[in-house]
Protein backbone atom coordinates (compact mmCIF):
# COMPACT_ATOMS: atom_id res chain seq x y z
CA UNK A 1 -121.55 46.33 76.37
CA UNK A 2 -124.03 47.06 78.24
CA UNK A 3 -124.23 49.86 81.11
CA UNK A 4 -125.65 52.53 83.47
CA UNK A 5 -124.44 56.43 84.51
CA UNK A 6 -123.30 56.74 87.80
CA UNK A 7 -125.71 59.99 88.78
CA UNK A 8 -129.37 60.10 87.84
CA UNK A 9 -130.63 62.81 85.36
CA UNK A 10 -132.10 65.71 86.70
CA UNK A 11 -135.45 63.89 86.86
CA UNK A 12 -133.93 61.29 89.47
CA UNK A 13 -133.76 58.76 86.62
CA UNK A 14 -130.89 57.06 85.71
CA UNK A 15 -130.02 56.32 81.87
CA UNK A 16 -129.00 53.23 80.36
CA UNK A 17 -127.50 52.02 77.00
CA UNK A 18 -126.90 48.67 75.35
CA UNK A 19 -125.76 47.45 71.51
CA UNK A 20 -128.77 46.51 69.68
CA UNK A 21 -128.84 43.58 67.12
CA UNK A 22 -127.05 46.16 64.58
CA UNK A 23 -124.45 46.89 66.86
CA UNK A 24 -125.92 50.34 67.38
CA UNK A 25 -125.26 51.43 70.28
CA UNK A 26 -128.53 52.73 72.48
CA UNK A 27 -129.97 54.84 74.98
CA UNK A 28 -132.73 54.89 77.18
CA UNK A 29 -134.35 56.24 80.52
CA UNK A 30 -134.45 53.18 83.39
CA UNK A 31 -135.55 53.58 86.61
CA UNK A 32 -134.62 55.60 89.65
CA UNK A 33 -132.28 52.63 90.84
CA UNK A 34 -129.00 52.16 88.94
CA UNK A 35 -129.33 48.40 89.51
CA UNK A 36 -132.49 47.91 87.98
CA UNK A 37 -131.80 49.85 85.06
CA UNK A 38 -128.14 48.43 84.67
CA UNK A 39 -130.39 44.64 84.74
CA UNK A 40 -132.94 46.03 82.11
CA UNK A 41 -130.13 47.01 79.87
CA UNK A 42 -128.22 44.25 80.10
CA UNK A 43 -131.58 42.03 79.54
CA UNK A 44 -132.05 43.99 76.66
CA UNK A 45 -128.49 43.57 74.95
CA UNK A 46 -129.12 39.89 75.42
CA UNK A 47 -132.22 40.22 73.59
CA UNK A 48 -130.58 41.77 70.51
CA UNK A 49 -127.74 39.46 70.47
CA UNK A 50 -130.33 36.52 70.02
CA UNK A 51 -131.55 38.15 66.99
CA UNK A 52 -128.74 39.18 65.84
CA UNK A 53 -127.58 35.25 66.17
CA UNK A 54 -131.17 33.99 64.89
CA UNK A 55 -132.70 32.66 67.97
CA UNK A 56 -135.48 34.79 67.88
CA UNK A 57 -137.53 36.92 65.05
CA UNK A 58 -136.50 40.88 65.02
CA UNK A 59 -138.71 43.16 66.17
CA UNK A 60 -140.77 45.27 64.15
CA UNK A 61 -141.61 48.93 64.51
CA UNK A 62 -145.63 47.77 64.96
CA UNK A 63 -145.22 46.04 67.68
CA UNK A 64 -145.28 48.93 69.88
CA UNK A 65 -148.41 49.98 68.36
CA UNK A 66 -150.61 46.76 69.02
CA UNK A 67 -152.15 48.50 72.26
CA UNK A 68 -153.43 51.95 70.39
CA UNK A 69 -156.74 52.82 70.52
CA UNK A 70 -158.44 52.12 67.26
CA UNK A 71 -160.30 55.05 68.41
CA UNK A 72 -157.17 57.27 68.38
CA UNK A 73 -155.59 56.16 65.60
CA UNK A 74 -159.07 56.15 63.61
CA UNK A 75 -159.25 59.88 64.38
CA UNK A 76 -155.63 60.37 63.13
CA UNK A 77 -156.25 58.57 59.83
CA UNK A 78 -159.55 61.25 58.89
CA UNK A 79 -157.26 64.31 60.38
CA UNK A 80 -154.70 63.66 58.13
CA UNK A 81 -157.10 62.72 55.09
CA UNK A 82 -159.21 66.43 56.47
CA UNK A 83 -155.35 68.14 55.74
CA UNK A 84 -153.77 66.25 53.03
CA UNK A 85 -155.60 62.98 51.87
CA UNK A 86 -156.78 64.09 48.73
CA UNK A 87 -155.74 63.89 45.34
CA UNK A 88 -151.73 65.99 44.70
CA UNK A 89 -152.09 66.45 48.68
CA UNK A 90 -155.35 68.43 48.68
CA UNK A 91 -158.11 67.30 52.00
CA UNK A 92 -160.69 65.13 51.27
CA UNK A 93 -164.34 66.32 50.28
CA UNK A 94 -166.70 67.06 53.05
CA UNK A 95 -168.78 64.08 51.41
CA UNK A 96 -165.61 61.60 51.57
CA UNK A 97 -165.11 62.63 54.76
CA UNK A 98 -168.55 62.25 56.01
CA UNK A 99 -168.56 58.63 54.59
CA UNK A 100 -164.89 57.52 55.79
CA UNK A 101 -166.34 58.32 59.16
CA UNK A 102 -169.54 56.18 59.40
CA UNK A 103 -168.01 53.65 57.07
CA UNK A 104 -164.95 53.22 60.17
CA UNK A 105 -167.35 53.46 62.57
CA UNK A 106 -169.62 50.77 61.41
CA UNK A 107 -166.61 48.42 60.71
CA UNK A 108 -165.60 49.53 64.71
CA UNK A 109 -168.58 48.57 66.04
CA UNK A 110 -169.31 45.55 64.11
CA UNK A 111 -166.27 44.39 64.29
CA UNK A 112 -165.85 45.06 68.53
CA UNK A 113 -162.32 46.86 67.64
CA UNK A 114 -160.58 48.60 70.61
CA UNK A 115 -157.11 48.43 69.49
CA UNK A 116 -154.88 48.09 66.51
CA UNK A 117 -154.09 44.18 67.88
CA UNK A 118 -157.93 43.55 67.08
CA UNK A 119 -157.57 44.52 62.92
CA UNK A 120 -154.72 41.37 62.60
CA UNK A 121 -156.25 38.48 61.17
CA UNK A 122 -159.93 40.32 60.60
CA UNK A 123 -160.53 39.28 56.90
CA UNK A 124 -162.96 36.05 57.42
CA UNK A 125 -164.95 38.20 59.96
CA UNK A 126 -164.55 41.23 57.07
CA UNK A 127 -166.16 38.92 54.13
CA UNK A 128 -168.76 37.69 56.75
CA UNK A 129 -170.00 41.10 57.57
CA UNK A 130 -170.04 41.84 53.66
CA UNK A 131 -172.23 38.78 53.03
CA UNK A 132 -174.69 39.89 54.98
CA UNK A 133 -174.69 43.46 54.01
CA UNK A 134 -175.66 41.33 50.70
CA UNK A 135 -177.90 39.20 52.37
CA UNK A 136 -179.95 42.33 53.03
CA UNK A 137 -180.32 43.76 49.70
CA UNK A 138 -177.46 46.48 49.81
CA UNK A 139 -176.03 47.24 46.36
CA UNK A 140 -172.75 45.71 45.34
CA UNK A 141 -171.53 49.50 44.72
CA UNK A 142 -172.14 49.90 48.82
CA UNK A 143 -170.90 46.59 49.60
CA UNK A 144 -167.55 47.92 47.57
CA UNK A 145 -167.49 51.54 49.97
CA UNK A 146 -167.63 49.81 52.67
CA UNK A 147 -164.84 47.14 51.94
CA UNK A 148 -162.73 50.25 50.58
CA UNK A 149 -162.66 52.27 53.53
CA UNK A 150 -161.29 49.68 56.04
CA UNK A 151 -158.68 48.63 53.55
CA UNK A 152 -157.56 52.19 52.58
CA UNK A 153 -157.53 52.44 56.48
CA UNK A 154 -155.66 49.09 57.02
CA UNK A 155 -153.10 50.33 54.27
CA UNK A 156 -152.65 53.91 56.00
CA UNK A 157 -151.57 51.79 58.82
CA UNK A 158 -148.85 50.03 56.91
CA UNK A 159 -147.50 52.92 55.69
CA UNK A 160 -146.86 54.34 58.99
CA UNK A 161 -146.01 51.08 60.57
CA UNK A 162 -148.84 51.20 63.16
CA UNK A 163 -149.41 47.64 61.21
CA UNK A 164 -146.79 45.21 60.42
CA UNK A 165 -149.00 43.44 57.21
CA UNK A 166 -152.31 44.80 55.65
CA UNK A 167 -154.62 42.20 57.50
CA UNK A 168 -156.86 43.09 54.34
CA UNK A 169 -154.45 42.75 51.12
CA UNK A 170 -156.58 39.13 49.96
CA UNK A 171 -160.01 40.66 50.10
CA UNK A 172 -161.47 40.53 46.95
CA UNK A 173 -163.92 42.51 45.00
CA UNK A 174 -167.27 43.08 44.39
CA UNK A 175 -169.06 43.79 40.82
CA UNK A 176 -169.58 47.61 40.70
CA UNK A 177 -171.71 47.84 37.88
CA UNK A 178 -174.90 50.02 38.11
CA UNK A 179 -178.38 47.69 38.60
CA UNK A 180 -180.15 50.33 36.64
CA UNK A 181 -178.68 52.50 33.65
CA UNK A 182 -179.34 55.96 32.90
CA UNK A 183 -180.74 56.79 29.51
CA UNK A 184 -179.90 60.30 27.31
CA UNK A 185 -182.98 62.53 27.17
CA UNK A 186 -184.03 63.69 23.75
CA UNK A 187 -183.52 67.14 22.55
CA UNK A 188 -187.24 67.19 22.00
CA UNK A 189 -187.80 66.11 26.21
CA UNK A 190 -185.37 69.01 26.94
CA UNK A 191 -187.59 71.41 25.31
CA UNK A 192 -190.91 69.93 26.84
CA UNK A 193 -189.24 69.63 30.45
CA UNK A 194 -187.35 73.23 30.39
CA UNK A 195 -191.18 74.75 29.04
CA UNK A 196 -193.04 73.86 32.32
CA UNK A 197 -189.82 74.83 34.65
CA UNK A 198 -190.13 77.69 36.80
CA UNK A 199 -187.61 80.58 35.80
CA UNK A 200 -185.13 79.60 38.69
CA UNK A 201 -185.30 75.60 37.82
CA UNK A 202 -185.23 76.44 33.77
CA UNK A 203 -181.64 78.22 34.60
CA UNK A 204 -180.45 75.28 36.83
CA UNK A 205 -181.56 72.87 33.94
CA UNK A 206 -180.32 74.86 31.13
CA UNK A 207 -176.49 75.27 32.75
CA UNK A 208 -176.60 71.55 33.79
CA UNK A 209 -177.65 70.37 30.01
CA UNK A 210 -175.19 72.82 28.58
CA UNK A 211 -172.34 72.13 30.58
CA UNK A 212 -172.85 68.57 32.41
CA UNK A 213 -171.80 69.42 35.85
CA UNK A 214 -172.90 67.60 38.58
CA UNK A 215 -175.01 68.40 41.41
CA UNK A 216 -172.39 69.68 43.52
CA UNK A 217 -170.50 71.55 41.48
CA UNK A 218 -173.07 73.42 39.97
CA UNK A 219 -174.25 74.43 44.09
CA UNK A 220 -170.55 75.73 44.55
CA UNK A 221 -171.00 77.98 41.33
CA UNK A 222 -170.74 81.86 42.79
CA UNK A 223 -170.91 84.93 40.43
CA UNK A 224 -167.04 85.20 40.43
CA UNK A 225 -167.48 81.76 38.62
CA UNK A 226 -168.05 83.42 35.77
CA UNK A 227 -166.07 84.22 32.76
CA UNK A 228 -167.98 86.71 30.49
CA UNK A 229 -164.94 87.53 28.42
CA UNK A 230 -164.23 83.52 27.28
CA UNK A 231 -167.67 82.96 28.11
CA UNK A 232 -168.19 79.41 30.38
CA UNK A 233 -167.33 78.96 34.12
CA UNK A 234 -164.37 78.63 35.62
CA UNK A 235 -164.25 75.34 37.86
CA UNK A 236 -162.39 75.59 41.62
CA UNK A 237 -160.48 72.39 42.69
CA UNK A 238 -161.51 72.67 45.85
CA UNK A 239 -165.23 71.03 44.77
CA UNK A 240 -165.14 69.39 41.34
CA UNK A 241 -164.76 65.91 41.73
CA UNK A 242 -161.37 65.45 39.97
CA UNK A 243 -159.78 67.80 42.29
CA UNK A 244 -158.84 69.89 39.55
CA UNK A 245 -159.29 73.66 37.80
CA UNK A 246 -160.56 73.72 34.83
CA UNK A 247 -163.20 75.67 32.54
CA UNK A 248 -166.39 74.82 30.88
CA UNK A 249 -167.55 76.45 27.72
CA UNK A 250 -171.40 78.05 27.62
CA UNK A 251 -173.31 79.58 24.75
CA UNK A 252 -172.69 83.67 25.24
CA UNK A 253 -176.67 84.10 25.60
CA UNK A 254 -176.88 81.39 28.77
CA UNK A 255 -173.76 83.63 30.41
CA UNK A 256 -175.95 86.94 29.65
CA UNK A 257 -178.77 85.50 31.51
CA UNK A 258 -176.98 83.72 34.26
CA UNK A 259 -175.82 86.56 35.33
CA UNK A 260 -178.51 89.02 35.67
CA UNK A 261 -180.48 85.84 37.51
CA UNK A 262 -177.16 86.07 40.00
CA UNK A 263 -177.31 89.84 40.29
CA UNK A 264 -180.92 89.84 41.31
CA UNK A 265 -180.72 88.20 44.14
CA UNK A 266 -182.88 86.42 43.60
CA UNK A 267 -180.74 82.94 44.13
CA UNK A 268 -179.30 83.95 47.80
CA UNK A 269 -183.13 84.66 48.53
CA UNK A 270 -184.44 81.16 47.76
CA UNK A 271 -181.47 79.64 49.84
CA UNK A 272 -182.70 82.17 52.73
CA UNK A 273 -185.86 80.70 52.28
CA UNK A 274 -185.09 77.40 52.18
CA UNK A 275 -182.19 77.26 54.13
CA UNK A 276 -184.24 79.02 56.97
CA UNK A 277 -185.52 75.51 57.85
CA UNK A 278 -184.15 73.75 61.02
CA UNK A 279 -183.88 70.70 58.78
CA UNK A 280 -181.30 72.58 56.70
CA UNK A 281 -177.53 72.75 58.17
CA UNK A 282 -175.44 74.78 55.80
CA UNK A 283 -175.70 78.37 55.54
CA UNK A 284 -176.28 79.91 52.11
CA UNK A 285 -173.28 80.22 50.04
CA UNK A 286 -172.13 83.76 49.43
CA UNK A 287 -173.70 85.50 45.83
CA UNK A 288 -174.88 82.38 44.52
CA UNK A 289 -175.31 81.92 40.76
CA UNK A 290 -177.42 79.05 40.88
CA UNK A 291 -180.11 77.82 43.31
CA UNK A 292 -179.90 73.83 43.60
CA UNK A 293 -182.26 72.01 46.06
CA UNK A 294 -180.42 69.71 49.09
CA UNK A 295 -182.36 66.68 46.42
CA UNK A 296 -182.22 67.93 43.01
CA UNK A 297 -183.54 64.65 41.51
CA UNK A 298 -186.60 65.02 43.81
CA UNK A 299 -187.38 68.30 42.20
CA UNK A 300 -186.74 66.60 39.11
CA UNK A 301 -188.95 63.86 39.18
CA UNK A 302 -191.74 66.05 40.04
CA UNK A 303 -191.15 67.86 36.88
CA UNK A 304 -190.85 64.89 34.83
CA UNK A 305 -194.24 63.56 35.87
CA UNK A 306 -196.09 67.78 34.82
CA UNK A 307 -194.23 67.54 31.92
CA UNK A 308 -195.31 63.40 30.79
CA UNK A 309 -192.17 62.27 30.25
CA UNK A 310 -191.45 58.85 31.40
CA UNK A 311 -188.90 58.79 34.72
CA UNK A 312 -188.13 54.67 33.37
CA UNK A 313 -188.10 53.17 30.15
CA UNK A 314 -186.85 50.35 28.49
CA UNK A 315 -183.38 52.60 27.61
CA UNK A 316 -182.91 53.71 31.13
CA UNK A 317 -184.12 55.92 34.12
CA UNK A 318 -183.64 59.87 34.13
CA UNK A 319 -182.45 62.00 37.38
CA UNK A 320 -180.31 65.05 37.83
CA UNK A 321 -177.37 63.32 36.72
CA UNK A 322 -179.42 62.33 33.74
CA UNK A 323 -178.59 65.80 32.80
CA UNK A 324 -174.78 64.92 32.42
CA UNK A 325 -175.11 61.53 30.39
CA UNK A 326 -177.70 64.08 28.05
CA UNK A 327 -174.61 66.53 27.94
CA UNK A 328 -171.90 64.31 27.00
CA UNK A 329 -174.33 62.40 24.58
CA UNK A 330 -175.17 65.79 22.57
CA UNK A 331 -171.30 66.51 22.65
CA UNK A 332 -170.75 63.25 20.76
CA UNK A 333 -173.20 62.76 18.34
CA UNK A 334 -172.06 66.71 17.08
CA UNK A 335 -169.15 65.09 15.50
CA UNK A 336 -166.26 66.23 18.20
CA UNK A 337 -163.03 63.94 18.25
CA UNK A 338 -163.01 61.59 21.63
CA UNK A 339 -160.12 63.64 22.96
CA UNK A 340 -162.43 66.62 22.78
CA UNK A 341 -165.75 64.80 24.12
CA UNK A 342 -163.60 63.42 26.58
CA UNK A 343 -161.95 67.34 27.80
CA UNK A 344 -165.50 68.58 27.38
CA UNK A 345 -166.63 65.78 30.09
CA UNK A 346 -163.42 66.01 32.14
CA UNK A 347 -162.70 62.87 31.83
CA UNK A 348 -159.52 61.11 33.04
CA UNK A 349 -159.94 58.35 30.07
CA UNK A 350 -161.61 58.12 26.60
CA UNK A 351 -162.93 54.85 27.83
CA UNK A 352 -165.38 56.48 30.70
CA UNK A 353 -166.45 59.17 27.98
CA UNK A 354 -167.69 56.24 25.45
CA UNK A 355 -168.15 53.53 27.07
CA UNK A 356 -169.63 54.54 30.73
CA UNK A 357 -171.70 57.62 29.64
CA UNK A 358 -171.92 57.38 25.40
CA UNK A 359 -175.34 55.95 24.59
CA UNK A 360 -176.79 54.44 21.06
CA UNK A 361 -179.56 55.85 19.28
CA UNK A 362 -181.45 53.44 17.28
CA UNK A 363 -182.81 56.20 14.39
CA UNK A 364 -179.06 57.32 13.98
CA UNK A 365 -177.58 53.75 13.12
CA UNK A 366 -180.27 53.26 10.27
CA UNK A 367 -179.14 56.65 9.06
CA UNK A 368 -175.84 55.98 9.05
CA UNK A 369 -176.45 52.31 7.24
CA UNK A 370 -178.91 54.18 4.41
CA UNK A 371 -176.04 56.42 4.25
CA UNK A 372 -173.49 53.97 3.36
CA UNK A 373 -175.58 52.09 1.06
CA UNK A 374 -176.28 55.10 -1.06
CA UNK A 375 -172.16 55.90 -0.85
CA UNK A 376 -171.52 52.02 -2.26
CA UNK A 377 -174.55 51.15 -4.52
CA UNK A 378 -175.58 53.49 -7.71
CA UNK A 379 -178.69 55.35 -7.51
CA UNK A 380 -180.56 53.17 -9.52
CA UNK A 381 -180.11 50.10 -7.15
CA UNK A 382 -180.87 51.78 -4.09
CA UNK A 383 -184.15 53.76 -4.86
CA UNK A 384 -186.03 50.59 -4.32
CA UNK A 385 -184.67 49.98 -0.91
CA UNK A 386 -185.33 53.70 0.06
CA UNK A 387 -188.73 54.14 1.66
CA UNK A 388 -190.98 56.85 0.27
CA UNK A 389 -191.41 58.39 3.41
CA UNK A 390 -187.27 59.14 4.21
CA UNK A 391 -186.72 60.75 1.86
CA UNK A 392 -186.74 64.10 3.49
CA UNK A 393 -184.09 63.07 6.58
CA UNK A 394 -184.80 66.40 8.50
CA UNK A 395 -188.11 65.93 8.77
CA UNK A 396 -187.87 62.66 9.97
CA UNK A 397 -184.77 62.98 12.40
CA UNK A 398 -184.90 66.62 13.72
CA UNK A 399 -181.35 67.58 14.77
CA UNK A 400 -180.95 66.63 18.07
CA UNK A 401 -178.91 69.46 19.39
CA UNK A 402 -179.70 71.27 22.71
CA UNK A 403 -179.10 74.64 21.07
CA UNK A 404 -182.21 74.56 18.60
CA UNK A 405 -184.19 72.92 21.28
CA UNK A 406 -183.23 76.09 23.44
CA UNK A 407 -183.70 78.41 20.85
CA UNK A 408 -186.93 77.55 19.84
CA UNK A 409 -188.11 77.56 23.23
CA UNK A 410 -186.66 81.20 23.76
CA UNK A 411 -188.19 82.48 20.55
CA UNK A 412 -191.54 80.71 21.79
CA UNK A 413 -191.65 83.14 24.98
CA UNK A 414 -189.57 80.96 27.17
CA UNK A 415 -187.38 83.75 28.33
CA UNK A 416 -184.16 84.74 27.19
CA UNK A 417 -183.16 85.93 23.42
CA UNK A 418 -182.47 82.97 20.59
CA UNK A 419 -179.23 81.17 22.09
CA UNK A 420 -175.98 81.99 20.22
CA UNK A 421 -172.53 81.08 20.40
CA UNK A 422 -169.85 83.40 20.40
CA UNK A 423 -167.51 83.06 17.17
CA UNK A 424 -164.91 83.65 19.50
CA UNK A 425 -165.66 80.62 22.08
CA UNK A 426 -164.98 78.01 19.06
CA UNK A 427 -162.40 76.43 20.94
CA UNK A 428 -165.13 74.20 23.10
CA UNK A 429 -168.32 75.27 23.16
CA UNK A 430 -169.81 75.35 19.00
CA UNK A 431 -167.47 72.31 18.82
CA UNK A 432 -169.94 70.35 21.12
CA UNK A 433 -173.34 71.98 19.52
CA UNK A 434 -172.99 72.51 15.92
CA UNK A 435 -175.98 73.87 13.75
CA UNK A 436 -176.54 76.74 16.23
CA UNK A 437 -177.13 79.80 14.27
């Protein structure tokens, strides 16, 4: 039953209680007359015992959030994911963060949300906003970050009952597949491009083919990266992309050189020099290993263009992460199981090793058709099908391994001694480029 205390609380309040629809008994703080509050108690008991009878719907916890700020609650969504949103409770990357911001802030302003009230019902005005980010030529891969970071925000909300439903839980999806493909450079292209390089771009090149890291990680690389006793980097999980440790395997002759680039100084000094410039916000990371540019596939494209080799063709463009789909292409044309392609690309499945980044050479499926012809017909019947000029294979399909094309580069004066690999550092590393001597 409903009542009030007698004498305020020390705040000159008095406190009230009623039996909710679960015949919980509650408290709360009324007013400074014991009348009024006794009234607003026993208006609410009355309340509860017409849900509790059915005559009206129960009340749900989001109902007292419908008059947030979006603002406020926005900010609390990209605190939280700044502490603990990532992957196994680890903060988001400052790139994820950066876009989860503008991405909310677009939707706010487009959208004219003030408070939480405004996200029910949103989805037809969602899918129109959409359409005409299509309208205006924005890739479907955009169209899908947008669309994702108002419905991870929308289901953030349910979780913590600042929403009753996810307003967004019908929006569908938009194709994600690249416009334009990226192709595998030859071994042959490797060797041409890492020839005209200047010394600090041939060692950025050289650790990117030989270990397919990605732009970012290989700028977080410091000298304490590296392992010289299992030669290959170790990998922090603060910046790779799969939140995760892990190591990467290099030839023993790359980790020799890396490091007396790193112990000259010589990559701190061309981040003072270019991280001097007001344009540039970061500050240099501490001992460096590797200099990479704020565009690497700018650089890149320059290079491309002294060295002749063709940024498009009919196979595919090339940029820095051209570098990667080279690396895990070399990996599995050396022979390597897919579980082992797949752990030297740190992949979560086999399917994004082969089917996202593998590629198909032409030259290598008539090799391996000549090659099964000559396993199922005698040699009799198959020297007339076997033109004159394949008959020496090595001359004809040089062995397109990134070692030998480093190798021969080094013993041409490129720098560096003839690249080896380290009996020892079988485990990953001569697994993914056989042949090296």
């Amino acid at each position: 039953m409903a009542g009030a205390r007698k004498k305020p609380k020390k705040g000159g309040k008095y406190q009230g209680w009623f039996i909710d629809d679960t015949g919980t008994r509650k408290f709360f703080h009324g007013t400074r007359n014991r009348a009024e509050t006794l009234r607003i108690a026993q208006r609410l008991e009355d309340e509860h015992r017409q849900i509790r009878l059915g005559y009206r719907p129960a009340r749900k916890s989001a109902d007292k959030y419908r008059r947030s700020s979006f603002t406020e609650v926005k900010d609390e969504c990209i605190a939280w994911g700044i502490a603990q949103g990532g992957r196994d409770g680890r903060p988001w990357g400052k790139t994820h963060i950066r876009n989860r911001r503008t991405h909310l802030e677009w939707w706010q302003g487009q959208l004219g949300l003030e408070s939480l009230a405004d996200v029910e019902g949103i989805l037809p005005r969602v899918e129109e906003a959409l359409r005409a980010l299509q309208a205006q030529g924005r890739a479907e891969k955009t169209l899908a970050n947008y669309a994702e970071a108002l419905a991870a925000f929308c289901d953030w909300c349910v979780q913590r009952e600042y929403l009753a439903i996810d307003p967004l839980q019908s929006l569908g999806t938009f194709d994600t597949m690249p416009r334009t493909k990226r192709r595998a450079i030859t071994a042959e292209e490797i060797t041409t491009l890492l020839r005209i390089c200047a010394p600090h771009r041939r060692f950025l090149l050289e650790t990117a083919f030989l270990s397919g890291l990605r732009a970012n990680e290989l700028r977080n690389l410091t000298t304490d990266h590296l392992d010289h006793e299992q030669c290959g980097l170790r990998l922090d999980a603060a910046w790779t992309k799969n939140r995760k440790p892990g190591f990467q395997p290099l030839p023993a002759s790359l980790v020799e050189r890396l490091a007396a680039f790193a112990h000259s100084g010589e990559p701190y000094r061309l981040y003072e020099r270019f991280y001097g410039r007001k344009t540039v916000k970061e500050a240099p990371p501490r001992q460096p290993l590797l200099y990479v540019p704020s565009h690497p596939a700018r650089e890149l494209d320059k290079e491309l263009l002294v060295a002749g080799i063709p940024k498009s063709t009919p196979a595919g463009k090339l940029d820095f992460h051209a570098c990667r789909v080279a690396y895990i292409n070399l990996v599995i044309e050396s022979g390597v199981s897919v579980k082992e392609a797949q752990t030297l690309a740190r992949h979560a499945t086999p399917q994004l090793t082969m089917n996202v980044y593998g590629r198909v050479r032409e030259e290598r499926l008539a090799q391996a058709v000549e090659k099964m012809a000559q396993s199922l017909l005698s040699e009799a019947e198959c020297a007339p099908c076997v033109p004159h000029n394949t008959t020496d294979t090595k001359e004809k399909h040089p062995t397109p391994f990134i070692h030998k094309a480093l190798g021969d580069l080094s013993e041409s004066g490129g720098g560096g001694n003839r690249t080896r690999v380290r009996k020892s550092s079988a485990t990953a590393s001569t697994h993914a480029f056989p042949g090296t001597e």
